[in-house]
Protein backbone atom coordinates (compact mmCIF):
# COMPACT_ATOMS: atom_id res chain seq x y z
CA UNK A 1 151.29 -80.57 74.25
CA UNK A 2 148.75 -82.93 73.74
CA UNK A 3 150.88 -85.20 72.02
CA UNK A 4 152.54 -87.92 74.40
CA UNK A 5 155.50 -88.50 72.38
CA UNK A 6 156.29 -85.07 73.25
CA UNK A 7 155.93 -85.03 76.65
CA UNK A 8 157.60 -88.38 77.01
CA UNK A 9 160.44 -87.35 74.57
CA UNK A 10 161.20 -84.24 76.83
CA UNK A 11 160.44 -85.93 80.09
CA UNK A 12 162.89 -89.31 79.74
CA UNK A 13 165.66 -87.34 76.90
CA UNK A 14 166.39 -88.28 73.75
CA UNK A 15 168.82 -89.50 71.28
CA UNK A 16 169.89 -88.11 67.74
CA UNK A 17 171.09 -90.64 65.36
CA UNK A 18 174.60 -90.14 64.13
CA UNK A 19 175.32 -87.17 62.00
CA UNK A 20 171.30 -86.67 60.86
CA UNK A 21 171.99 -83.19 59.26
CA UNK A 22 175.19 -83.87 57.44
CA UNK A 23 176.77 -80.22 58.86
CA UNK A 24 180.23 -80.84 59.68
CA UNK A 25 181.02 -79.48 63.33
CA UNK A 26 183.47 -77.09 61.60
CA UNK A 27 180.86 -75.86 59.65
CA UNK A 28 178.39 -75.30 62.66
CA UNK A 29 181.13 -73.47 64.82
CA UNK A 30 181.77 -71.13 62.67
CA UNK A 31 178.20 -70.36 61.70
CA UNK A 32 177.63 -69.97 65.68
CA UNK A 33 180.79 -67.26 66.11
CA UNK A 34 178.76 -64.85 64.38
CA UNK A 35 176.29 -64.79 67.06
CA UNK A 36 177.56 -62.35 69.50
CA UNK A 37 176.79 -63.24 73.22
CA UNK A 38 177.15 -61.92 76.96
CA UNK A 39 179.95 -63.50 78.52
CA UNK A 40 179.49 -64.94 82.00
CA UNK A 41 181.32 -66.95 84.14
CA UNK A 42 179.91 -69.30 86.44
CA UNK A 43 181.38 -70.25 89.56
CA UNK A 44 180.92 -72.89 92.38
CA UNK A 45 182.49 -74.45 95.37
CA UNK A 46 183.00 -78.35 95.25
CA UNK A 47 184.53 -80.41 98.07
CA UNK A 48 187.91 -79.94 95.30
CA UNK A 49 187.64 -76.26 96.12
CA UNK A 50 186.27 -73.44 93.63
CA UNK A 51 185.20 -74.20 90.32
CA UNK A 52 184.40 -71.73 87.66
CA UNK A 53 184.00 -71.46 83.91
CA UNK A 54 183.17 -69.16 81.09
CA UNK A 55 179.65 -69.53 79.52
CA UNK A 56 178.41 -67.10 76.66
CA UNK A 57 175.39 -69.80 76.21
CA UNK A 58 173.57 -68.32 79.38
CA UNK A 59 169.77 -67.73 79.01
CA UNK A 60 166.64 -66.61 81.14
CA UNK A 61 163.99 -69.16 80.66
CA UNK A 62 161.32 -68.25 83.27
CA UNK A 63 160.25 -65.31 85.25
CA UNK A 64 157.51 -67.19 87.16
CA UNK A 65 159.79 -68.82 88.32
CA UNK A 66 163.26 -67.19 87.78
CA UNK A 67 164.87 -70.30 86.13
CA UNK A 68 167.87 -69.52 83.98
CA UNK A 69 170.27 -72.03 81.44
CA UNK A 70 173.67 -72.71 80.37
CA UNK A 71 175.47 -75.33 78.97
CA UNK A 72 179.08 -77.14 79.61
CA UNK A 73 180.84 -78.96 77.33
CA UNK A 74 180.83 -82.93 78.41
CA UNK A 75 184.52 -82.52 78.04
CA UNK A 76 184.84 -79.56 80.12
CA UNK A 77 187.59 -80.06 83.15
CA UNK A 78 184.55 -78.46 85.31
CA UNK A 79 181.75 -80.96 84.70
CA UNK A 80 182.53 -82.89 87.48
CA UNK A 81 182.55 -79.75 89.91
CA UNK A 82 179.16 -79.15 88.39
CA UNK A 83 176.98 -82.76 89.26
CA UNK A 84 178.79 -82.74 92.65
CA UNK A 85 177.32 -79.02 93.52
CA UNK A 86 173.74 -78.27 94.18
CA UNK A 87 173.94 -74.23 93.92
CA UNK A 88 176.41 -72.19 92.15
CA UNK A 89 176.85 -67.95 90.93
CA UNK A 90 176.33 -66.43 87.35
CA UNK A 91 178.54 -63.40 87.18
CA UNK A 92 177.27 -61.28 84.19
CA UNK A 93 180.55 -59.78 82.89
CA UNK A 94 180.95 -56.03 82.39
CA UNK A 95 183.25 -54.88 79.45
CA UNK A 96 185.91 -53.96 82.21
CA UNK A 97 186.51 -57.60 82.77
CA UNK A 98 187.96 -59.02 79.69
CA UNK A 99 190.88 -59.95 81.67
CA UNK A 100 188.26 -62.37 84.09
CA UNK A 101 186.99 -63.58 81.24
CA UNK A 102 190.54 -64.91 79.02
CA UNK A 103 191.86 -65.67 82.92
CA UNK A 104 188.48 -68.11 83.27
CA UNK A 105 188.94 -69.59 79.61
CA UNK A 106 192.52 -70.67 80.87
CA UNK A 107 193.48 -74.08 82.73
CA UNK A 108 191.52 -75.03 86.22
CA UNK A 109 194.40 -74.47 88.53
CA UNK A 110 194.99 -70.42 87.33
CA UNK A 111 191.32 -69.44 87.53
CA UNK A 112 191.01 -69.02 91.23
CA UNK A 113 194.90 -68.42 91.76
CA UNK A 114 194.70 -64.76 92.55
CA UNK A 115 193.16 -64.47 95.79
CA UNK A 116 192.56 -60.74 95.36
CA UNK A 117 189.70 -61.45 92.43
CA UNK A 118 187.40 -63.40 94.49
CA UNK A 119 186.08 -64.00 98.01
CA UNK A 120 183.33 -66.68 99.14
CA UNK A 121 179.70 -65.89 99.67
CA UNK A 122 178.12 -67.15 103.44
CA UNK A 123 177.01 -70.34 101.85
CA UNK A 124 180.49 -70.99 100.09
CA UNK A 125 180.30 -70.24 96.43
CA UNK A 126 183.12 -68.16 95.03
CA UNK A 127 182.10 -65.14 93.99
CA UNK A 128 183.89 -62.38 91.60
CA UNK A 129 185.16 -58.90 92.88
CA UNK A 130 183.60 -55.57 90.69
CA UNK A 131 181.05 -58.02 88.42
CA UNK A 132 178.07 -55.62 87.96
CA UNK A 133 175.69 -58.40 88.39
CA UNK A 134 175.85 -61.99 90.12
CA UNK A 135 172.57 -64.31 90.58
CA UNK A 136 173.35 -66.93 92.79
CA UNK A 137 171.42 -70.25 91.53
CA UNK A 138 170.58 -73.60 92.94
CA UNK A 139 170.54 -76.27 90.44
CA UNK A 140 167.21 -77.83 89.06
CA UNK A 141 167.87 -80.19 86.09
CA UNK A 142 171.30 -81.24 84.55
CA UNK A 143 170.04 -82.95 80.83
CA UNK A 144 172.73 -83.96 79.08
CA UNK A 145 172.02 -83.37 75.16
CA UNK A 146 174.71 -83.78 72.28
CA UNK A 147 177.68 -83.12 73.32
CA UNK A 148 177.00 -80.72 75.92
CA UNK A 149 175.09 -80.59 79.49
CA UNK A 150 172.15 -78.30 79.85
CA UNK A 151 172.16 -77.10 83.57
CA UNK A 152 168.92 -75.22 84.59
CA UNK A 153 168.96 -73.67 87.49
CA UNK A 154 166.75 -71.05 90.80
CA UNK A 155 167.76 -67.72 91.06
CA UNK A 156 167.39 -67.15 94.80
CA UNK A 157 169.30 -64.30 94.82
CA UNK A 158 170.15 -61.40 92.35
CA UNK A 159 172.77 -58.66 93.38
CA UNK A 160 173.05 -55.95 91.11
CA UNK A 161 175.76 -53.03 91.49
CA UNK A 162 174.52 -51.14 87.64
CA UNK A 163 172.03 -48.55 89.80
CA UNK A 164 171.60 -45.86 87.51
CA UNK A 165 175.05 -45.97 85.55
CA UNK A 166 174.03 -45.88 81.84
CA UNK A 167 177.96 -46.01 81.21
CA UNK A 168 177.80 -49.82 82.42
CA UNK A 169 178.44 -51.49 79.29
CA UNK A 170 178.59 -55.80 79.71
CA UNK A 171 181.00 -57.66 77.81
CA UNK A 172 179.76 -59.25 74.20
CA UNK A 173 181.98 -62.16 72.58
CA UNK A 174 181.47 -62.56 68.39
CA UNK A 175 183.86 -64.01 65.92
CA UNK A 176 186.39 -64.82 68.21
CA UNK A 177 186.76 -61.48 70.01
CA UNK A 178 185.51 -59.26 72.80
CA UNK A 179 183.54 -56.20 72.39
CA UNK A 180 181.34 -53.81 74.27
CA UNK A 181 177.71 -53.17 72.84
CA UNK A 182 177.59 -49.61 70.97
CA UNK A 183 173.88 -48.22 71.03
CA UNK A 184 172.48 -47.37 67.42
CA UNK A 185 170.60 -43.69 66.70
CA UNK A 186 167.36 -43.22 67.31
């Protein structure tokens, strides 16, 4: 880290010059459904009302201190929601919520329509009934890169319903489709 064109390149951003890999986005998308991920959706409360999203590109970063990352598509309807928010939930997805995670995937106005799903936390942010675990996180850094926004983000608080249930299985996404994680032998 010696190197100050490092440091200054990750302080201050960067930029990529136009197309420097010659990989068609087609290409790249499709290579990227065969990773499977977790499926979370990330919620928020904006002066609009809630916001929320799905996010498979969620990732812990730090332990010391709990910092975590996602990204959100510059073109995303929620973006805006996002800068004008300063702390927002991560609901990790358990395989019994497929039906959260197609409803969150749909337009803005039908992700919050069923009142039943959802009710607020004390300091406002929606938050998702049955999720097996929720960190609620206040937003560090929003970098935009590409053609996405990183958002890193303080876990303050972690609520986690699993206990001792070895039957809680979270929901994976790969290829296109949902599936639940199926331990290998020994």
């Amino acid at each position: 880290m010696s190197d100050p064109t490092y440091s200054t390149k990750h302080l201050t951003g960067f930029s990529v010059p136009d197309d420097p890999s010659g990989i068609a986005a087609d290409q790249y998308r499709s290579a990227m459904r065969h990773y499977p991920a977790g499926v979370t959706i990330v919620t928020l409360h904006c002066e609009q009302g809630p916001v929320g999203f799905t996010a498979t590109s969620f990732a812990s970063i730090s332990l010391d201190p709990p910092l975590v990352s996602f990204n959100i598509a510059h073109t995303s309807s929620s973006l805006g929601g996002l800068h004008a928010t300063d702390s927002l939930v991560i609901h990790f997805l358990g395989e019994h919520q497929r039906h959260l995670a197609q409803r969150f995937a749909r337009e803005a106005s039908e992700r919050f329509s069923d009142r039943s799903l959802w009710t607020r936390l004390e300091t406002g942010e929606p938050v998702l009934h049955g999720t097996p675990i929720w960190l609620r996180v206040v937003v560090q850094q929003l970098i935009p890169i590409g053609d996405h926004t990183l958002v890193v983000g303080l876990v303050t608080r972690v609520h986690d319903e699993t206990g001792d249930d070895p039957t809680g299985a979270p929901l994976l996404y790969h290829n296109g489709r949902y599936y639940r994680p199926t331990p290998l032998g020994d």
